[in-house]
C-alpha atoms as a PDB file:
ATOM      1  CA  UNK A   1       2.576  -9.561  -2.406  1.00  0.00           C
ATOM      2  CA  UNK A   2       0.516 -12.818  -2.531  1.00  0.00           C
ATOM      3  CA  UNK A   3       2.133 -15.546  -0.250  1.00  0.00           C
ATOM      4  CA  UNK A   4      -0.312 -18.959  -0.871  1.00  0.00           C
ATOM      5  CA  UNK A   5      -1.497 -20.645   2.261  1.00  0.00           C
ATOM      6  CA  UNK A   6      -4.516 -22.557   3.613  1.00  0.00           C
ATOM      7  CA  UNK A   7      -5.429 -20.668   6.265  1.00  0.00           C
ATOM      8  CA  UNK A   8      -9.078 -19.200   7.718  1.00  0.00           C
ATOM      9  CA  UNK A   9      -7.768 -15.807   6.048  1.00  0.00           C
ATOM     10  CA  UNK A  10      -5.987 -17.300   2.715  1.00  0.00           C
ATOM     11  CA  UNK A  11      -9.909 -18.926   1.920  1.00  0.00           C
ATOM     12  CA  UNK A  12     -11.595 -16.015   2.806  1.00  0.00           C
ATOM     13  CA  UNK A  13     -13.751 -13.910  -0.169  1.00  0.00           C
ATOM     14  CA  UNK A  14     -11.438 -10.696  -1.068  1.00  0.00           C
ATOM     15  CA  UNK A  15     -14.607  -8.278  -1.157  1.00  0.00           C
ATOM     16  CA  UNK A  16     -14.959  -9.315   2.504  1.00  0.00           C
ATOM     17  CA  UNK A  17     -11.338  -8.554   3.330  1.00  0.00           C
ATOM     18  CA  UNK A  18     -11.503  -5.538   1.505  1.00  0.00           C
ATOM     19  CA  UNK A  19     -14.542  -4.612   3.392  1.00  0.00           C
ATOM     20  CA  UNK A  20     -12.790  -5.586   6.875  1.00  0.00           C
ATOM     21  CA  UNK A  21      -9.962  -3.347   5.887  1.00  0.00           C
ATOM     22  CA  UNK A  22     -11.895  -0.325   4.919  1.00  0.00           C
ATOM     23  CA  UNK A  23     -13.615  -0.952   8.184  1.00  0.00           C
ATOM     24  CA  UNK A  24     -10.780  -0.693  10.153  1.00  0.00           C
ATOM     25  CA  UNK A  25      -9.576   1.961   9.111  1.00  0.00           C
ATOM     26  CA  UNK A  26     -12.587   4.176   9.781  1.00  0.00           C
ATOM     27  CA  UNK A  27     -12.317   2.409  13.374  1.00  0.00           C
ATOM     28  CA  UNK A  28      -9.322   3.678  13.716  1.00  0.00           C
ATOM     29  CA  UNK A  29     -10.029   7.061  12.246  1.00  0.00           C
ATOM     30  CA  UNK A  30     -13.007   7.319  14.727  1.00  0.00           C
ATOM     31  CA  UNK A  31     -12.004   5.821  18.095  1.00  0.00           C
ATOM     32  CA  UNK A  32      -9.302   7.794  19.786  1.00  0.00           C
ATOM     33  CA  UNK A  33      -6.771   7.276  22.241  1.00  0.00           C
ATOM     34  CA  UNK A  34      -3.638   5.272  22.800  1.00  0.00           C
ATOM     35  CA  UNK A  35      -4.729   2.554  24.020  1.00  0.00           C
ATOM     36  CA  UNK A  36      -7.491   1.469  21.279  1.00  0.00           C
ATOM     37  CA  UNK A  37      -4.268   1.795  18.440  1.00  0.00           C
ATOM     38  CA  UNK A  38      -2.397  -0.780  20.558  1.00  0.00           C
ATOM     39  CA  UNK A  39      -5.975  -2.937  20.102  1.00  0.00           C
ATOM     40  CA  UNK A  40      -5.681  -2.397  16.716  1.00  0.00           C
ATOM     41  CA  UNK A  41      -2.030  -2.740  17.013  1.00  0.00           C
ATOM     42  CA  UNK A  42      -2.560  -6.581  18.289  1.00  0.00           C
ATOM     43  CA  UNK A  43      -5.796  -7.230  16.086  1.00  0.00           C
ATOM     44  CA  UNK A  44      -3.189  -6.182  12.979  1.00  0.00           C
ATOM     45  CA  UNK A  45      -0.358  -9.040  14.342  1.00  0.00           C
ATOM     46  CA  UNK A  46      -2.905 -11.802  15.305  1.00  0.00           C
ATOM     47  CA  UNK A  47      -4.358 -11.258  11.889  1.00  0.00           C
ATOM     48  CA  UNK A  48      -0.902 -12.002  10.526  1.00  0.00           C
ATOM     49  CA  UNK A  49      -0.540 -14.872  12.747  1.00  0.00           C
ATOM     50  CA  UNK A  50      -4.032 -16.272  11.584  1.00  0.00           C
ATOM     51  CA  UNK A  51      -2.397 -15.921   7.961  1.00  0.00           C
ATOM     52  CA  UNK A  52       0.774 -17.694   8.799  1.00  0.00           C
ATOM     53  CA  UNK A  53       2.387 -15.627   6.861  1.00  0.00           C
ATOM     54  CA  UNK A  54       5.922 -15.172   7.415  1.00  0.00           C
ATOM     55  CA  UNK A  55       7.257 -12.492   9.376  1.00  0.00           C
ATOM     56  CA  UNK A  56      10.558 -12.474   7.253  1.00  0.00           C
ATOM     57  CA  UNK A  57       8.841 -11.542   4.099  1.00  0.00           C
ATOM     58  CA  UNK A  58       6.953  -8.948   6.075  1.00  0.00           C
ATOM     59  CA  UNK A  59       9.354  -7.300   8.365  1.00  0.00           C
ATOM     60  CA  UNK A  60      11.321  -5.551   5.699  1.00  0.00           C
ATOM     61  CA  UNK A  61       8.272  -3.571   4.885  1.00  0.00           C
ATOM     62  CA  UNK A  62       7.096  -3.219   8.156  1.00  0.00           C
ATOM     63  CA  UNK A  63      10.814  -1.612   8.884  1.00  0.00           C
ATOM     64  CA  UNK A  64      10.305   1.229   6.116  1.00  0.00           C
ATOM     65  CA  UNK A  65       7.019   1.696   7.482  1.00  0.00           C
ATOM     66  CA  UNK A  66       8.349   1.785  11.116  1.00  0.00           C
ATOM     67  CA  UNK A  67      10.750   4.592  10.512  1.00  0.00           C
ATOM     68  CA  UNK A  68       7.922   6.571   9.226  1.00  0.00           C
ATOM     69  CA  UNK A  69       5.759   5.635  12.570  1.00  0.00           C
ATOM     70  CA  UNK A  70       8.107   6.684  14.594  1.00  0.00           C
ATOM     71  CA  UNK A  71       9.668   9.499  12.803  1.00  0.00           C
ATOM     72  CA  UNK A  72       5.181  10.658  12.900  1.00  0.00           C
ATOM     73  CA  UNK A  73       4.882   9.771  16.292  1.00  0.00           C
ATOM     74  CA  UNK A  74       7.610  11.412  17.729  1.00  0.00           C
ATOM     75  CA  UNK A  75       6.547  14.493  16.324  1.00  0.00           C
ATOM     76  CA  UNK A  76       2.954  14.034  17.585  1.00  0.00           C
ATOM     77  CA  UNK A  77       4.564  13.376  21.186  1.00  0.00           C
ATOM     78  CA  UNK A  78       6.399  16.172  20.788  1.00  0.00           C
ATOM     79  CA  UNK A  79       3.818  18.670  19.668  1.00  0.00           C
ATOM     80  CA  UNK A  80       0.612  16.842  21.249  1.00  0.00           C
ATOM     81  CA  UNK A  81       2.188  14.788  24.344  1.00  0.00           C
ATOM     82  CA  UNK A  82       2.841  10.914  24.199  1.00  0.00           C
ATOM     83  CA  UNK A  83      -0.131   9.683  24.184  1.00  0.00           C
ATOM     84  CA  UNK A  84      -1.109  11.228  20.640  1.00  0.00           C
ATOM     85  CA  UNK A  85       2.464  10.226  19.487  1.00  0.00           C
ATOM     86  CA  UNK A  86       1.967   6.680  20.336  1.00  0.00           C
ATOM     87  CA  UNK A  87      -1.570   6.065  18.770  1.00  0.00           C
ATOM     88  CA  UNK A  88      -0.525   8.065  16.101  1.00  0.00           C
ATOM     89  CA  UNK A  89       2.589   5.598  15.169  1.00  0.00           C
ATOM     90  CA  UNK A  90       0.625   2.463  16.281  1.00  0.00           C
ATOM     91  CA  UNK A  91      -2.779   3.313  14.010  1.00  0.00           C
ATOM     92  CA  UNK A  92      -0.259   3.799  10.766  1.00  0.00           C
ATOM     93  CA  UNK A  93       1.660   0.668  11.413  1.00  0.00           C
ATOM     94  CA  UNK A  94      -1.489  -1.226  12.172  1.00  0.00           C
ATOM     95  CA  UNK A  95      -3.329  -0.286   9.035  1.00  0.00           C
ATOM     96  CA  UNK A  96      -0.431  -1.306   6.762  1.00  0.00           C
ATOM     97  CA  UNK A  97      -0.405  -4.392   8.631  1.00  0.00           C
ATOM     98  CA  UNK A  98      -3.539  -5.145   7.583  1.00  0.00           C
ATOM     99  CA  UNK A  99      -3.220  -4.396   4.602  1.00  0.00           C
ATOM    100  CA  UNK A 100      -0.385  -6.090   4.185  1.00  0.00           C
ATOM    101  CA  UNK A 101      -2.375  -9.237   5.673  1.00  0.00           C
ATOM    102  CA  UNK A 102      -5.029  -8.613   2.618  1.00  0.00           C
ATOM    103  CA  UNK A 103      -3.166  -8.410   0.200  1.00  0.00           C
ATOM    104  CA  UNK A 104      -0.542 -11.324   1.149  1.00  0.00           C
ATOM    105  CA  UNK A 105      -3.779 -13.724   1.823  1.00  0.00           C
ATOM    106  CA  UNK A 106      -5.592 -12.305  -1.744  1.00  0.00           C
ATOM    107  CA  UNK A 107      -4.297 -12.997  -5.459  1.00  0.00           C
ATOM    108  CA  UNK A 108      -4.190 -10.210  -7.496  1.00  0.00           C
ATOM    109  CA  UNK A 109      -6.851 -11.374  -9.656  1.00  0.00           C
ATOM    110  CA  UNK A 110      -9.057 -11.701  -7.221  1.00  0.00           C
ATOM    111  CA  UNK A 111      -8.125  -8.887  -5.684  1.00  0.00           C
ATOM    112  CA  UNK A 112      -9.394  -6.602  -8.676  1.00  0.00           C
ATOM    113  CA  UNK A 113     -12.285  -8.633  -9.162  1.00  0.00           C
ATOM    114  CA  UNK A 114     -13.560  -7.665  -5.683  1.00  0.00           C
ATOM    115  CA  UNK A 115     -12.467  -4.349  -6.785  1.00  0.00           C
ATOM    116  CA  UNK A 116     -14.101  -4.174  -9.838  1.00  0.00           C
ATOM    117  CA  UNK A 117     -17.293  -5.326  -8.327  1.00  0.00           C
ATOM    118  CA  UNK A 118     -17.267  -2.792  -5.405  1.00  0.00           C
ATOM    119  CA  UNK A 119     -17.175  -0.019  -7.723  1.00  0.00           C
ATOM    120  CA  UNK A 120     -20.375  -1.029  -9.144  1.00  0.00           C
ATOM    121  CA  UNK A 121     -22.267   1.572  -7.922  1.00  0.00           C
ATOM    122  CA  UNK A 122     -19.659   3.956  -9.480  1.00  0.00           C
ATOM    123  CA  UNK A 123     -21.259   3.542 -12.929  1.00  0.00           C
ATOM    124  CA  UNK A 124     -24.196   5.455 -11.964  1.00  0.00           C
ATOM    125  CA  UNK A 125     -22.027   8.296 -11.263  1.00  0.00           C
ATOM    126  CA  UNK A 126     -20.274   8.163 -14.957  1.00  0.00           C
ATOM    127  CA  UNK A 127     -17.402   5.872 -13.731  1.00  0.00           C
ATOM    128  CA  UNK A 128     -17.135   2.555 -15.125  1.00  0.00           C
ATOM    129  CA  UNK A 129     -16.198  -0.084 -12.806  1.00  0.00           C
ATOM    130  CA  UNK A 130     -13.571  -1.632 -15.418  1.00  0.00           C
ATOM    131  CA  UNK A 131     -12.075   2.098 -15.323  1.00  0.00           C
ATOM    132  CA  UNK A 132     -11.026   1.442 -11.490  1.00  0.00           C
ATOM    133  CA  UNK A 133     -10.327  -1.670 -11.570  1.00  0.00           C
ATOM    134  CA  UNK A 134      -8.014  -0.927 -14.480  1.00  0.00           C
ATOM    135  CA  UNK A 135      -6.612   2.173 -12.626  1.00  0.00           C
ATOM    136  CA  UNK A 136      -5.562  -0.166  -9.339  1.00  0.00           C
ATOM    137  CA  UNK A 137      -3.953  -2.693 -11.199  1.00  0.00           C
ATOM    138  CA  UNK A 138      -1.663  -0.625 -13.596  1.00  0.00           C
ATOM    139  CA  UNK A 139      -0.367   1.335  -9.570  1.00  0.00           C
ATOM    140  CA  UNK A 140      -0.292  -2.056  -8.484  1.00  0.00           C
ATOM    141  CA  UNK A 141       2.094  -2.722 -12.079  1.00  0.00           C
ATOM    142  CA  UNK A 142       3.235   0.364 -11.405  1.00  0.00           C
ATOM    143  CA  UNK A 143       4.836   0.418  -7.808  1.00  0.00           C
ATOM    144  CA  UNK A 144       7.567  -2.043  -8.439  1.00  0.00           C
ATOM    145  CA  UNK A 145       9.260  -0.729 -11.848  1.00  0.00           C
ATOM    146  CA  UNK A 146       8.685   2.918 -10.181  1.00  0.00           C
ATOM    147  CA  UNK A 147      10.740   1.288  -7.090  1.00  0.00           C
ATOM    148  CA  UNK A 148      13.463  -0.083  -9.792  1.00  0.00           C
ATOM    149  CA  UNK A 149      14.172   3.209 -11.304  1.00  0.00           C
ATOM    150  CA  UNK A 150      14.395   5.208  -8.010  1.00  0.00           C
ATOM    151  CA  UNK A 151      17.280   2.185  -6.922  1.00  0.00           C
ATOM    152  CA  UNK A 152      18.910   2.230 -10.548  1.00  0.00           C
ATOM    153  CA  UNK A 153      19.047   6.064 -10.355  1.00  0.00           C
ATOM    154  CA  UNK A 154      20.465   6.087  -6.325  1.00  0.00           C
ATOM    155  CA  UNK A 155      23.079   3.104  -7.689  1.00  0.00           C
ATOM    156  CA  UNK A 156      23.909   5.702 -10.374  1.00  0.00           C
ATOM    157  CA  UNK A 157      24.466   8.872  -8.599  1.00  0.00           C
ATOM    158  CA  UNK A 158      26.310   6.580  -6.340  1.00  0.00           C
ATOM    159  CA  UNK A 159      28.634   5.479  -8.878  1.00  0.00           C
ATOM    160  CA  UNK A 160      29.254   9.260  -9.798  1.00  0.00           C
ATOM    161  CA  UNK A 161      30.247  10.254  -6.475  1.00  0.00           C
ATOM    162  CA  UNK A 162      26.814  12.591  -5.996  1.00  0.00           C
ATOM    163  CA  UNK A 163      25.237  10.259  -3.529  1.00  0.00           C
ATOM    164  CA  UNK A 164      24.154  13.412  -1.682  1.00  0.00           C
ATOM    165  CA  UNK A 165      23.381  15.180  -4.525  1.00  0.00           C
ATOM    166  CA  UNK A 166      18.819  15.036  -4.624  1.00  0.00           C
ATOM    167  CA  UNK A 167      18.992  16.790  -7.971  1.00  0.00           C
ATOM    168  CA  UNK A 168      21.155  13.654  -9.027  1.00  0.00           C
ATOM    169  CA  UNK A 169      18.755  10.899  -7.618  1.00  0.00           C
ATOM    170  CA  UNK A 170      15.510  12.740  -8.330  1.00  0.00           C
ATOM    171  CA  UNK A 171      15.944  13.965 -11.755  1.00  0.00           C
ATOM    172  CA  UNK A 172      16.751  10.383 -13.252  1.00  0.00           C
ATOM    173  CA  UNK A 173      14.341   8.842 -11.882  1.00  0.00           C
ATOM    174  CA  UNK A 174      11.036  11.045 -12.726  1.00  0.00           C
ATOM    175  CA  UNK A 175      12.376  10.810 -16.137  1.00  0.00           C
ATOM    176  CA  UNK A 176      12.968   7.194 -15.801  1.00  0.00           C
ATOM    177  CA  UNK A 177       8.943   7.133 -14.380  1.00  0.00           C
ATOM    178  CA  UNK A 178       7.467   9.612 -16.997  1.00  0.00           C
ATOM    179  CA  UNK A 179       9.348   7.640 -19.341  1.00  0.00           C
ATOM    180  CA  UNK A 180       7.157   4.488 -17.969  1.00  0.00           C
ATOM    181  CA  UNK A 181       3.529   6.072 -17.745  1.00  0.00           C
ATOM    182  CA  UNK A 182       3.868   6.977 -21.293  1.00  0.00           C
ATOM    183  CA  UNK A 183       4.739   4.051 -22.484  1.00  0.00           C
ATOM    184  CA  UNK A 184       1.655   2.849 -20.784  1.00  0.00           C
ATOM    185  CA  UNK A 185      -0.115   5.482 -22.118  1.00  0.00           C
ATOM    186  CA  UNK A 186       0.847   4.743 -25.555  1.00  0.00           C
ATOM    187  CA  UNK A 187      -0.054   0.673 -24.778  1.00  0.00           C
ATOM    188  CA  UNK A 188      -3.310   1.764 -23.550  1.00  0.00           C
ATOM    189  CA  UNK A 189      -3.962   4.059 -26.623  1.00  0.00           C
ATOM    190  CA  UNK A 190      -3.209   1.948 -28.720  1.00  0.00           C
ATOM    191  CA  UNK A 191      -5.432  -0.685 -27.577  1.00  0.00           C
ATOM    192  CA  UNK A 192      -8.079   1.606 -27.681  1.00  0.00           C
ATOM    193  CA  UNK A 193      -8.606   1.549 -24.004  1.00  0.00           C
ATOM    194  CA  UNK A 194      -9.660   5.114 -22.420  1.00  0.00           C
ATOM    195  CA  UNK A 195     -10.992   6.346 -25.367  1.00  0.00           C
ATOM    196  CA  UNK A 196     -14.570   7.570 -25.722  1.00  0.00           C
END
């Protein structure tokens, strides 16, 4: 997640960044073609360069995320011609990017602060903003021990010979991950938090 730095991006307010990403993304959503996702494509990597962040940290993400692109795109080249497959793969790979850059330049903290604050206007609507910025931050908790059971459940079907066998990665692991949200449940509830 959060790599410290110095840089233009690293000092930067998190609503802004925030703001920047959602903007790109509905720039991406709304301008078509191949040729504006490789823009976006090269705004995404000079971003990261602007960070100094370090590619090592970032390229095995960026692999996982690849696969997908391409596995996306080839499909849309396939079924819509090249041109759809390649802005297809280069939007998706230039929005994580970014968001990658966001959230590598932003603390946590911060980052649900900025959060917290942008769902002001959600309170009108019923929603505290406390709620959401609550909700982000236990996915954000979330992602990583979700991650660990899916590995600890592959390691173990492994170790049984059934490394082929989905029934014996995914059944371990969504118990392993309903096992986790209700312990969070119960640490919530019994905090009082969610109630009323």
């Amino acid at each position: 997640m959060h790599q410290p730095g110095t840089s233009v991006l690293h000092r930067a307010p998190a609503l802004r960044k925030l703001a920047a990403l959602a903007l790109a993304g509905v720039v991406v959503l709304v301008v078509r073609g191949a040729a504006s996702a490789l823009v976006a494509l090269a705004v995404a990597a000079a971003s990261h360069a602007v960070a100094r962040l370090s590619w090592h940290r970032t390229r095995s993400g960026l692999v996982r995320v690849g696969a997908v692109a391409l596995l996306v795109g080839g499909y849309q080249a396939w079924s819509r011609g090249w041109a759809s497959g390649v802005e297809t793969a280069a939007d998706l790979v230039a929005l994580v990017l970014l968001a990658t850059v966001v959230t590598a330049t932003t603390r946590a903290d911060d980052l649900l602060d900025a959060l917290r604050r942008a769902a002001g206007p959600l309170r009108h609507v019923g929603l505290p903003p406390q709620t959401v910025a609550l909700a982000v931050s236990l996915m954000l908790r979330s992602v990583p021990v979700l991650l660990h059971a899916a590995h600890e459940s592959r390691d173990a079907a492994r170790a049984r010979g059934l490394a082929r066998s989905p029934r014996a990665l995914v059944v371990p692991a969504a118990v392993r991950m309903v096992g986790h949200a209700r312990a969070t449940g119960e640490a919530l509830a019994a905090r009082g938090i969610g109630e009323g």
